[in-house]
Protein backbone atom coordinates (compact mmCIF):
# COMPACT_ATOMS: atom_id res chain seq x y z
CA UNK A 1 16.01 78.80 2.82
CA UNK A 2 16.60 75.14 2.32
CA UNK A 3 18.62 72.92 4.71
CA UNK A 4 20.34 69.79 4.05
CA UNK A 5 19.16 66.64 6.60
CA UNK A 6 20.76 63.28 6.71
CA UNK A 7 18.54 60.21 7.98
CA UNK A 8 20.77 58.59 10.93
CA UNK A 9 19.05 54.67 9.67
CA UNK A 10 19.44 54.32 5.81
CA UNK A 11 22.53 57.34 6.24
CA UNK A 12 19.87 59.21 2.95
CA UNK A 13 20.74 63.07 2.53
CA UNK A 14 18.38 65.18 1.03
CA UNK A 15 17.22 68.99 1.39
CA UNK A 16 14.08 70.85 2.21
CA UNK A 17 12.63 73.91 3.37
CA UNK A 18 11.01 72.58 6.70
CA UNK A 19 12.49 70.30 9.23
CA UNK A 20 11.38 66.73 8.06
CA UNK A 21 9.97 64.55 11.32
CA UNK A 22 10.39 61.39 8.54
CA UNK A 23 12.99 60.54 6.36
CA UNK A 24 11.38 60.26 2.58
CA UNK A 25 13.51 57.87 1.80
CA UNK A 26 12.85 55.13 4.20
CA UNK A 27 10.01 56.38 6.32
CA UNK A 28 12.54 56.34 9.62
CA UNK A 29 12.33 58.91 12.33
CA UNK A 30 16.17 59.16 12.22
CA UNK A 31 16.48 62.51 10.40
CA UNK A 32 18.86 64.68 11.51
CA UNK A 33 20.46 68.41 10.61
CA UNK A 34 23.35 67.35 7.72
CA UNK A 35 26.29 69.57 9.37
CA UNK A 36 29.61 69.51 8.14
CA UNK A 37 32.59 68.03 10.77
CA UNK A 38 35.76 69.70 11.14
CA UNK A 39 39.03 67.78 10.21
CA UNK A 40 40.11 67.15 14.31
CA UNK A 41 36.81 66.50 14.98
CA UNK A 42 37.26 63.13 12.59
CA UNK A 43 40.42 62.32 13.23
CA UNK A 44 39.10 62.37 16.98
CA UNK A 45 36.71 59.84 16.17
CA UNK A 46 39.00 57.37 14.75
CA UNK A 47 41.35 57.53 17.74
């Protein structure tokens, strides 16, 4: 089953079927698991 990873330097979202240790886009070792945030969860962060 694929997953969806964002890189955390160049902000790059992609997909695979393997956790990434490099993000293919610029080569970074940034990558993190692309999850979803809930609506307070954002409005938290702006406050």
């Amino acid at each position: 089953m694929k997953s969806k990873y964002r890189c955390g330097a160049c902000n790059w979202r992609f997909t695979r079927s393997f956790a990434p240790k490099l993000c293919p886009y610029c080569g970074k070792d940034k990558v993190a698991e692309d999850t979803m945030q809930a609506a307070d969860d954002l409005l938290r962060d702006v406050d």
